[in-house]
Protein backbone atom coordinates (compact mmCIF):
# COMPACT_ATOMS: atom_id res chain seq x y z
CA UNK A 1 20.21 114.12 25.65
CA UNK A 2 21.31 115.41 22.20
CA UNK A 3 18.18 117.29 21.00
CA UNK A 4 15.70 113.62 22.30
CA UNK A 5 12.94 115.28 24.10
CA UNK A 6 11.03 113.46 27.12
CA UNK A 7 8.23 112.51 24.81
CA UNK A 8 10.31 110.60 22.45
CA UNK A 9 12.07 108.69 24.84
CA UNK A 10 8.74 107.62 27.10
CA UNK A 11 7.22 106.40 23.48
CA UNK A 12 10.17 104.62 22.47
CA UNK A 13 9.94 103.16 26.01
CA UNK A 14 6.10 103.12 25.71
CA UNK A 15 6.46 100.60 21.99
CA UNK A 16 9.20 98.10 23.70
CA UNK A 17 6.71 97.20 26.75
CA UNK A 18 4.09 96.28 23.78
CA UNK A 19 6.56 94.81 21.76
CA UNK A 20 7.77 93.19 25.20
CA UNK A 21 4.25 91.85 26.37
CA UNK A 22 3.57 90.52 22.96
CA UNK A 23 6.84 88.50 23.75
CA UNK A 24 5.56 87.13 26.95
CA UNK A 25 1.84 86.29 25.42
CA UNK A 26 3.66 84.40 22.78
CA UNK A 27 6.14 82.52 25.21
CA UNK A 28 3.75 81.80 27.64
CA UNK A 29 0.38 80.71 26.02
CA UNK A 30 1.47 77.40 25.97
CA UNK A 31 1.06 77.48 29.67
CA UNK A 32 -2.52 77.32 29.96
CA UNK A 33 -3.05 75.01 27.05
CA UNK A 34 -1.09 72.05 28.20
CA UNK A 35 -3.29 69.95 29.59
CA UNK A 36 -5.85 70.04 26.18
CA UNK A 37 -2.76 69.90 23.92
CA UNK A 38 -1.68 66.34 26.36
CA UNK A 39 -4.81 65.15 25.07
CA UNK A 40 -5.11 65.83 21.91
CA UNK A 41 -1.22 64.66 21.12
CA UNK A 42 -1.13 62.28 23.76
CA UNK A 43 2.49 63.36 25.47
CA UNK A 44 3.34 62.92 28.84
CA UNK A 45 4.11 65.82 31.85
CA UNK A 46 8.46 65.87 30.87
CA UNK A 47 7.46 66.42 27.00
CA UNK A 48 4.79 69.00 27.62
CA UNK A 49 8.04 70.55 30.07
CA UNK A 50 10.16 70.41 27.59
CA UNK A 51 8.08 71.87 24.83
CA UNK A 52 6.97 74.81 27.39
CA UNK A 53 10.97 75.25 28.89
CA UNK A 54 14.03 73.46 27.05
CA UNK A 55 12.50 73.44 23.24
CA UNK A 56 11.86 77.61 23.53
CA UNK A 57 14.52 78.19 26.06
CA UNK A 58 18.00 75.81 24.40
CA UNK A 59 17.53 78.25 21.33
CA UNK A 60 16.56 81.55 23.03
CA UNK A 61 19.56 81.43 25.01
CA UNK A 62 21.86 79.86 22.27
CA UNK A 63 21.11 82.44 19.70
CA UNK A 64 21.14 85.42 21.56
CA UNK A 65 24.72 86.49 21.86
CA UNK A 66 25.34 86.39 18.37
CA UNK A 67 22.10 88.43 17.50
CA UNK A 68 23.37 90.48 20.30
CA UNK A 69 26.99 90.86 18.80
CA UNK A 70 24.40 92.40 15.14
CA UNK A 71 22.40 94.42 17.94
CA UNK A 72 25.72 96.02 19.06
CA UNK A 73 27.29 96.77 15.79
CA UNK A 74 23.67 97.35 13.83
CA UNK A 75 20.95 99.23 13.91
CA UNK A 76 18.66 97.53 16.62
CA UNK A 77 15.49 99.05 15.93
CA UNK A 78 15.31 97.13 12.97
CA UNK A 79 16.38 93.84 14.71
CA UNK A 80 13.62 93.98 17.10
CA UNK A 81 11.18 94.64 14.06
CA UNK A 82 12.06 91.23 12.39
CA UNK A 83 12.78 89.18 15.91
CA UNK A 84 8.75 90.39 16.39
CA UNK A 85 7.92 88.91 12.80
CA UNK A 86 9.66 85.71 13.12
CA UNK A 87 7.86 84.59 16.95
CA UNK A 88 4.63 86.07 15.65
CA UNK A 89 4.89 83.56 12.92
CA UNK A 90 5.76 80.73 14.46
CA UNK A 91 3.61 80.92 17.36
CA UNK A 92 0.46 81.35 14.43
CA UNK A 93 1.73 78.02 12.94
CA UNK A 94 1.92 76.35 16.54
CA UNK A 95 -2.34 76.31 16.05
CA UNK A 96 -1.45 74.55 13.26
CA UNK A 97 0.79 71.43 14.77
CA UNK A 98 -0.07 67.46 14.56
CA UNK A 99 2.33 66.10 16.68
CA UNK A 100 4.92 66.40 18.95
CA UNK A 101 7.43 67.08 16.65
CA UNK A 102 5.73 69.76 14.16
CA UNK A 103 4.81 71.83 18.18
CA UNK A 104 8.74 71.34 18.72
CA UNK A 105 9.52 72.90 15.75
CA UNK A 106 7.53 75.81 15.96
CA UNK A 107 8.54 76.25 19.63
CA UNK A 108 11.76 76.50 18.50
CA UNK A 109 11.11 78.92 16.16
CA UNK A 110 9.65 81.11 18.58
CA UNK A 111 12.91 80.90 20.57
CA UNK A 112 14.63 81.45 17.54
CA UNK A 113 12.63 84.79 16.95
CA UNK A 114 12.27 86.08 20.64
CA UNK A 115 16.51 85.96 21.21
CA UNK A 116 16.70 89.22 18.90
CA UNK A 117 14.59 91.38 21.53
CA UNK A 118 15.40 91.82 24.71
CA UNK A 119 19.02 92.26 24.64
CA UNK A 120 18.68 95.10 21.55
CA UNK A 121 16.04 96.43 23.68
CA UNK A 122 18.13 96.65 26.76
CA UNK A 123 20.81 98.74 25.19
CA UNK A 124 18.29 101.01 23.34
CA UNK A 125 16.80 101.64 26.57
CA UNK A 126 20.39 102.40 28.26
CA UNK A 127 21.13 104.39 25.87
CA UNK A 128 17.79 106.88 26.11
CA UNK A 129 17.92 106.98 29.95
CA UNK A 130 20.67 107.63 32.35
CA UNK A 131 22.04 105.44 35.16
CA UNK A 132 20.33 107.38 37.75
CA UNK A 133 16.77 106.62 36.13
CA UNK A 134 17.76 102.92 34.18
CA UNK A 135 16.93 100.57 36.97
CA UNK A 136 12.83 102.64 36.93
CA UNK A 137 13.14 102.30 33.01
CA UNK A 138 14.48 98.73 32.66
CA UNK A 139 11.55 97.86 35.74
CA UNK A 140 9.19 99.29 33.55
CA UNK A 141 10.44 97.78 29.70
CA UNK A 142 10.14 94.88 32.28
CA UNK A 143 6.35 95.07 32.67
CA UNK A 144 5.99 93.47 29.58
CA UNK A 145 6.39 90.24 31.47
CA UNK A 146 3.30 90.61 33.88
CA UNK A 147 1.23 91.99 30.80
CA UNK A 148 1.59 89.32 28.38
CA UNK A 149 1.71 86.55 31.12
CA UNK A 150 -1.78 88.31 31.99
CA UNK A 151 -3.18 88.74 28.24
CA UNK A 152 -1.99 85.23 27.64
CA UNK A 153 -4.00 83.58 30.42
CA UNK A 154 -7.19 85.32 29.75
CA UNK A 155 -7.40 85.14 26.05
CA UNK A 156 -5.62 81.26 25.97
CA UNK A 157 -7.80 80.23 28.53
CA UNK A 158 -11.00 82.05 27.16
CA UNK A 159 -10.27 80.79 23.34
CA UNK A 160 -9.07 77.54 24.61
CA UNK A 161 -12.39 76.68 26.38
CA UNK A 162 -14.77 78.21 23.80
CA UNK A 163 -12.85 77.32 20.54
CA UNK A 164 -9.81 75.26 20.90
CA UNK A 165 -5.92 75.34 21.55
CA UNK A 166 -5.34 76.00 18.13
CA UNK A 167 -7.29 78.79 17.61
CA UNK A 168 -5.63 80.60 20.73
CA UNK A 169 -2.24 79.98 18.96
CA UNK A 170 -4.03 81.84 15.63
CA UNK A 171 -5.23 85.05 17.38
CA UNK A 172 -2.36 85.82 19.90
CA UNK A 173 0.38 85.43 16.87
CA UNK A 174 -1.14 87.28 13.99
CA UNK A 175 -1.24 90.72 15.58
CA UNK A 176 2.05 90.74 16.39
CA UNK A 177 3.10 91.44 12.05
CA UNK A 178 1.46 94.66 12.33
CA UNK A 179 3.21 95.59 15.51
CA UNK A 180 6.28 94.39 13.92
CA UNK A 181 5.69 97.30 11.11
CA UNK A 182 5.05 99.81 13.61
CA UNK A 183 8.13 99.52 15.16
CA UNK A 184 10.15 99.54 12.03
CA UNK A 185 8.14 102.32 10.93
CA UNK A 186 8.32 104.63 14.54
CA UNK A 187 11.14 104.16 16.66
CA UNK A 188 14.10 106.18 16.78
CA UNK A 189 17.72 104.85 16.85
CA UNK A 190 19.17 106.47 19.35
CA UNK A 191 23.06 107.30 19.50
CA UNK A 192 25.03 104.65 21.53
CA UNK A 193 26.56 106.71 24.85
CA UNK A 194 23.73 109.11 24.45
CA UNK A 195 22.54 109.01 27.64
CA UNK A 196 25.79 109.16 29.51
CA UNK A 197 27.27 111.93 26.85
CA UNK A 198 30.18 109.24 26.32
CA UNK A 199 31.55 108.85 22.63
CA UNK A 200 31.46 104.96 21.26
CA UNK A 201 34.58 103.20 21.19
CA UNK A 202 35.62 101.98 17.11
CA UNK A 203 36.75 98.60 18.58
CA UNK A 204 33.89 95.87 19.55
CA UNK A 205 34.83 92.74 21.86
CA UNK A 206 33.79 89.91 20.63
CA UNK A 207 31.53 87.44 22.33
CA UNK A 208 33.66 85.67 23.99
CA UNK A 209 36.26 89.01 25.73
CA UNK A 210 32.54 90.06 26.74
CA UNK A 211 31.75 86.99 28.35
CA UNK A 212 35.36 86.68 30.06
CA UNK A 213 34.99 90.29 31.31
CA UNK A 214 31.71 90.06 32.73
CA UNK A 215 32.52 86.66 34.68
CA UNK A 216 35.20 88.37 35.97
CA UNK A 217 33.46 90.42 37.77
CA UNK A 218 31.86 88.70 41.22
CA UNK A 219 28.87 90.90 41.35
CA UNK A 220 27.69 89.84 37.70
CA UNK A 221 28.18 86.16 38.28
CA UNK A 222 26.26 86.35 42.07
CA UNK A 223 23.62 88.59 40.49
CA UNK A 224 23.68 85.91 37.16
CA UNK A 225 23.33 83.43 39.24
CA UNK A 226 20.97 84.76 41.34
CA UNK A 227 18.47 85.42 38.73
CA UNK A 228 18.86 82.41 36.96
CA UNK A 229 17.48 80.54 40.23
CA UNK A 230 14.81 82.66 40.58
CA UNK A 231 14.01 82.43 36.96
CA UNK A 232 14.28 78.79 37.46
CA UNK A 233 11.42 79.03 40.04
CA UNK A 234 9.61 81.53 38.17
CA UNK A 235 8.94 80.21 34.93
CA UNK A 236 8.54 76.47 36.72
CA UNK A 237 5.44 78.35 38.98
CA UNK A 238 4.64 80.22 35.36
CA UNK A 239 4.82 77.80 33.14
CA UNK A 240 2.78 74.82 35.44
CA UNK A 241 0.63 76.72 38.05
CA UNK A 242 -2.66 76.84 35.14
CA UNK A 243 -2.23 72.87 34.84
CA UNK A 244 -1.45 72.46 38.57
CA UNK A 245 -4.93 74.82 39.57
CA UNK A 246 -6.76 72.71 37.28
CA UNK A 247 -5.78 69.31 38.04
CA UNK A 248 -5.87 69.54 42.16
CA UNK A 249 -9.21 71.76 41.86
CA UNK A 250 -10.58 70.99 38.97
CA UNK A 251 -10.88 74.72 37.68
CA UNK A 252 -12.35 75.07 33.70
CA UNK A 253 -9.71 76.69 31.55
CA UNK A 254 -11.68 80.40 31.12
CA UNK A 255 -11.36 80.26 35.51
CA UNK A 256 -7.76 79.71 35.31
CA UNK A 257 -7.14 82.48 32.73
CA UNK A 258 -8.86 84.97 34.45
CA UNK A 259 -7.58 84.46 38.17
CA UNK A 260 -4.35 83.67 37.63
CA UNK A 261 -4.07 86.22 34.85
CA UNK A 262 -5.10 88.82 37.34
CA UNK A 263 -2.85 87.49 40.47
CA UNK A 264 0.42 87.04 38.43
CA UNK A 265 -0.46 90.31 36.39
CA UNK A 266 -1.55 93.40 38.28
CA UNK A 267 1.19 91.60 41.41
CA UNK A 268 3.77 90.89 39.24
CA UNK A 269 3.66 94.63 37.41
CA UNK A 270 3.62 95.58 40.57
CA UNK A 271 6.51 93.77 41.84
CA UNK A 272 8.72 95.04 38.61
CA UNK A 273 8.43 98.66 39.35
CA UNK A 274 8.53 98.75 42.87
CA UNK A 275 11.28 96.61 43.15
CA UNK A 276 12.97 98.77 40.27
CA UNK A 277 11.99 102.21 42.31
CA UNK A 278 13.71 100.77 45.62
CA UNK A 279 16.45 99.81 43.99
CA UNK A 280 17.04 103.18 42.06
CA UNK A 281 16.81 104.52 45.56
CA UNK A 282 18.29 102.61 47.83
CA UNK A 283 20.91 101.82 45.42
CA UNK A 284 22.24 105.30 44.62
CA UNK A 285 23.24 105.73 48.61
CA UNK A 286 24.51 102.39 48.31
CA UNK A 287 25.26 100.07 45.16
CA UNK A 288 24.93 97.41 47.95
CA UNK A 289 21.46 97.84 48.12
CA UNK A 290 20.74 97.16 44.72
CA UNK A 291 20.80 93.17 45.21
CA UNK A 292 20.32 92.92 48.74
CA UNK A 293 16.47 94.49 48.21
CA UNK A 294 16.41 91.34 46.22
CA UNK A 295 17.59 88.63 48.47
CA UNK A 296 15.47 89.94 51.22
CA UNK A 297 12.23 90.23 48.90
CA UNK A 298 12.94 86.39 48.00
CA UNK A 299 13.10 84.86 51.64
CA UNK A 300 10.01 86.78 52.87
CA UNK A 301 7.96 85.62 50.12
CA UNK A 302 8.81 81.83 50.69
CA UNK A 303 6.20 81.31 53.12
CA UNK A 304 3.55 82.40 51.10
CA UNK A 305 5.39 80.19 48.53
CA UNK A 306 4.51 76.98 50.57
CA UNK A 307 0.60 78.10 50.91
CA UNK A 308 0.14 78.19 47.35
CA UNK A 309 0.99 74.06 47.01
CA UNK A 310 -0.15 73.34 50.51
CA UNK A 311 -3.49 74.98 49.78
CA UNK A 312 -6.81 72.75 50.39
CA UNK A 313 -8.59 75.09 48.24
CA UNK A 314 -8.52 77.49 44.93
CA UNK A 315 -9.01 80.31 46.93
CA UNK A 316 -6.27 80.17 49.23
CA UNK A 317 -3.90 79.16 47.13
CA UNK A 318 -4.74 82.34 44.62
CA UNK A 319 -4.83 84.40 47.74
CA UNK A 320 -1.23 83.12 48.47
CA UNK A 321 0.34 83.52 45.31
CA UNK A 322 -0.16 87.18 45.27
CA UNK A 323 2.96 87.98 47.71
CA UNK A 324 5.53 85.22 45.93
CA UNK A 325 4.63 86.99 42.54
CA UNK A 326 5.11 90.29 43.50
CA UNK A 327 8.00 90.08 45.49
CA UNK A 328 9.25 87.29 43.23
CA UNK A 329 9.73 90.16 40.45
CA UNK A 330 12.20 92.71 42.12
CA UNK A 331 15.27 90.98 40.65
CA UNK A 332 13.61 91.91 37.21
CA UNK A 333 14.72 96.07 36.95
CA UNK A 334 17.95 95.59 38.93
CA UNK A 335 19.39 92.72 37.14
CA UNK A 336 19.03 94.33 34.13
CA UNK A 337 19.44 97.83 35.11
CA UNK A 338 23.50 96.51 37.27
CA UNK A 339 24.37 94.15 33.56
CA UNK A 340 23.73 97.70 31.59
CA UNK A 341 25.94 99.87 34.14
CA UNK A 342 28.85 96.87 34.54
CA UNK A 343 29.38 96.60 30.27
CA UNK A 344 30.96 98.69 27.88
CA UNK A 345 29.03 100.57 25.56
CA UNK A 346 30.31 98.19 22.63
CA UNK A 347 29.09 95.43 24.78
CA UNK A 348 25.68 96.22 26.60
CA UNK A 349 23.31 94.11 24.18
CA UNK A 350 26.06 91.30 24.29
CA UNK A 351 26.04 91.64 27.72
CA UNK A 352 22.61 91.51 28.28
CA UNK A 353 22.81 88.40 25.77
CA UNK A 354 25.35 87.10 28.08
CA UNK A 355 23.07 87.34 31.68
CA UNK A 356 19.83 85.86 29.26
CA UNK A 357 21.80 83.05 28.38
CA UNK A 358 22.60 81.98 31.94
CA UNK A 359 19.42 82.98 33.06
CA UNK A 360 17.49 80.96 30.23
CA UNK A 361 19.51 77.74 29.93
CA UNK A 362 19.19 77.61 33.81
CA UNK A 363 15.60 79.14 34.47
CA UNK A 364 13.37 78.55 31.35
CA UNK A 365 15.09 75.62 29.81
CA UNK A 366 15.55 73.48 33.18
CA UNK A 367 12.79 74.96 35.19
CA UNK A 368 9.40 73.78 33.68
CA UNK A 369 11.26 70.32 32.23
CA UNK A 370 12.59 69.65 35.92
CA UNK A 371 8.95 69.97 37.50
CA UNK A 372 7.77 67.74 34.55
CA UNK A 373 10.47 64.75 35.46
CA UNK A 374 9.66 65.51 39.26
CA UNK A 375 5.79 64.99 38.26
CA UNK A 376 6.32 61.90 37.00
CA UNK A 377 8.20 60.77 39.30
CA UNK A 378 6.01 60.87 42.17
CA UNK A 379 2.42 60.34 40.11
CA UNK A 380 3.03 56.38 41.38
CA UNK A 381 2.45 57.65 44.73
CA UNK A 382 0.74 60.95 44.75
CA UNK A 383 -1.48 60.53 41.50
CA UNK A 384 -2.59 63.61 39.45
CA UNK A 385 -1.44 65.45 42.74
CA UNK A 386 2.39 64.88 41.92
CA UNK A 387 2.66 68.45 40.28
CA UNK A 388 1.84 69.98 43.56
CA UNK A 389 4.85 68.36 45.26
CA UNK A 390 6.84 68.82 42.81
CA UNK A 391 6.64 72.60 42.25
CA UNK A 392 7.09 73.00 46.21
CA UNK A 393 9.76 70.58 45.94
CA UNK A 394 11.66 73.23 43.21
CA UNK A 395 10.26 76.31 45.62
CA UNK A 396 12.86 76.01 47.91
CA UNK A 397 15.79 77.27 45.35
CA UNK A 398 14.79 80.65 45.86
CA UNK A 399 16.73 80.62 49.01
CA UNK A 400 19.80 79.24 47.01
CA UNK A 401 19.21 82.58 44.68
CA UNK A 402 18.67 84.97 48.16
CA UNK A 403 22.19 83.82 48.95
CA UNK A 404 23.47 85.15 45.61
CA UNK A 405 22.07 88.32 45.38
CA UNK A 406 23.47 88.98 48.95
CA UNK A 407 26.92 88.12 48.42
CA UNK A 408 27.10 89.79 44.80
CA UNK A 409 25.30 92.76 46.11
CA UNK A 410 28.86 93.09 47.94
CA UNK A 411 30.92 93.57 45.05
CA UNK A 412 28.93 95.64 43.08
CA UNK A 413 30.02 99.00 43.98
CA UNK A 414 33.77 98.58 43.35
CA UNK A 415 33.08 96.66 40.15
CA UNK A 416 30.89 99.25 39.01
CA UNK A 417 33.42 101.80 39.23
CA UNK A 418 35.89 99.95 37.27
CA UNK A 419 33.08 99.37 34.30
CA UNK A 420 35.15 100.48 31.02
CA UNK A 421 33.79 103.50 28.28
């Protein structure tokens, strides 16, 4: 490991789950403060999807390969520093929004910001742990997701019902500056190849020889595609489930937070690393097994799936969510950890653009809109209760995406072997 001790590498790790959960806070606070910003700016259920999926999500995805293509020619500790100051910004000014426009704007920005961190942190991360222990690492960088979907809930919904969607905006976006210093200030570069004691190659692909050799391969298309469904359902359930608990039972905004804070948090952390572990050591017998844990995970929590929007009460349908949110997050680690192993070193934050892209375009900025059309399409029949049908409606992808994973997971020893230096 070239002189990096254990201790560096688990704080470098320890920084990018912060930096990582302050990235999910920020995306997802909109979440629970729908319904008061519908209100307030009086927009409809496909406007408040597109401001919470296609807004955030067309740009994320968009700008991400080219940041990615700086990330894997620059230095990307200090790309991650200013991503972090940009979408701390812009989600601070969001508190400060009068219409649906100036909201869209600073949505976008957030997108804007947010595309510079996960692929750079990706390939940091690849390049401080070997393929043996990437999947655990990448599961646990991945936690980040659980965390700030959990800190976002409980302090939007607590701010939210005690001083106002704007002034949840304020407080979640400031912090993130300092953090932003921190990281500039702390983390190590480390060496690309570092972890695999390979030497960089001079020559970098560009964008588009990375994105022709990666959709070459069957397993990273199937395992693209696979994640970009589940994503799909994911940040639908994510992005809709505060509005849909408090429109069918009529929970206060502080309730929300908390419960589903605490069901899609401790669960979905949960889900990350386990799914991650299994992977790691299933996968390492057989590469097989480092998809197929996922397309079996996705069918068996279907069921539980249909309880949560069948539910007659709160309770259940809390109760229910806790199996669909854990085993909804074992594609997180693998995914990740398979689009490291398949690239180039010249190519891993590009390629990680490359799967975010898919995944986003398809997952964030179709999911949420898509359940927002759907919601208005059935409200003449099923009244306020048209979100409920329409997120089971979109459930039933996931075993569209359990199909993927299973027939990519079949291809992904050979193409892993024929990965290039």
């Amino acid at each position: 490991m070239s002189g990096i001790s254990e201790t560096t590498r688990r704080y470098v790790l320890g920084v990018l789950v912060v930096v990582y959960t302050f990235n999910f806070i920020d995306r997802q606070i909109l979440a629970i403060l729908l319904d008061p910003i519908k209100h307030a700016l009086g927009l409809t259920d496909a406007e408040l999807g597109g401001l919470s999926g296609t807004a955030f999500g067309l740009f994320y995805a968009t700008l991400g390969m080219p940041i990615a293509r700086w990330a894997d020619r620059g230095n990307r500790r200090n790309l991650i520093s200013l991503a972090l100051a940009i979408w701390s910004s812009m989600t601070a000014l969001s508190g400060v929004a009068t219409s649906f426009w100036t909201l869209l704007v600073a949505r976008i920005g957030v997108g804007v910001g947010e595309a510079g961190c996960s692929p750079a942190a990706h390939a940091i991360i690849a390049d401080y742990y070997p393929v043996e222990r990437r999947a655990t690492a990448l599961g646990i960088y991945a936690l980040g997701i659980p965390l700030g979907i959990l800190f976002g809930f409980v302090i939007g919904g607590w701010v939210n019902e005690h001083y106002g969607w704007r002034a949840a905006f304020l407080i979640v976006g400031l912090p993130g500056l300092l953090l932003a210093l921190l990281v500039r200030l702390t983390v190590p570069e480390p060496r690309r190849g570092m972890a695999e004691g390979r030497a960089t190659p001079d020559a970098q692909p560009s964008a588009l020889e990375t994105f022709r050799f990666l959709w070459s391969r069957r397993s990273f298309r199937h395992l693209t595609m696979g994640a970009a469904l589940t994503a799909f359902v994911g940040y639908s359930v994510i992005g809709w489930a505060p509005t849909y608990f408090g429109r069918s039972f009529g929970m206060r905004s502080a309730e929300i937070g908390l419960w589903l804070g605490l069901v899609t948090g401790i669960p979905g952390g949960i889900g990350i690393v386990l799914g991650g572990r299994l992977a790691d050591g299933l996968g390492m017998r057989d590469p097989r097994w480092y998809l197929w844990i996922v397309a079996i995970a996705l069918l068996a929590g279907l069921p539980f799936t249909f309880g949560v929007f069948l539910a007659p009460t709160a309770t259940i349908a809390l109760v229910c969510l806790v199996v669909p949110v854990l085993l909804g997050n074992f594609y997180q680690a693998t995914t990740f950890s398979q689009t490291q192993g398949l690239a180039g070193l010249r190519m891993r934050a590009m390629a990680a653009a490359v799967m975010l892209f898919i995944v986003t375009i398809i997952g964030l900025a179709l999911g949420p809109w898509s359940v927002g059309v759907l919601s208005d399409a059935l409200a003449p029949r099923f009244g306020q209760e048209s979100l409920r049908y329409a997120l089971l409606i979109v459930s039933f992808v996931n075993v569209w995406s359990a199909i993927h994973f299973y027939v990519g997971g079949k291809y992904l020893g050979a193409d892993l072997k024929a990965a290039p230096a």
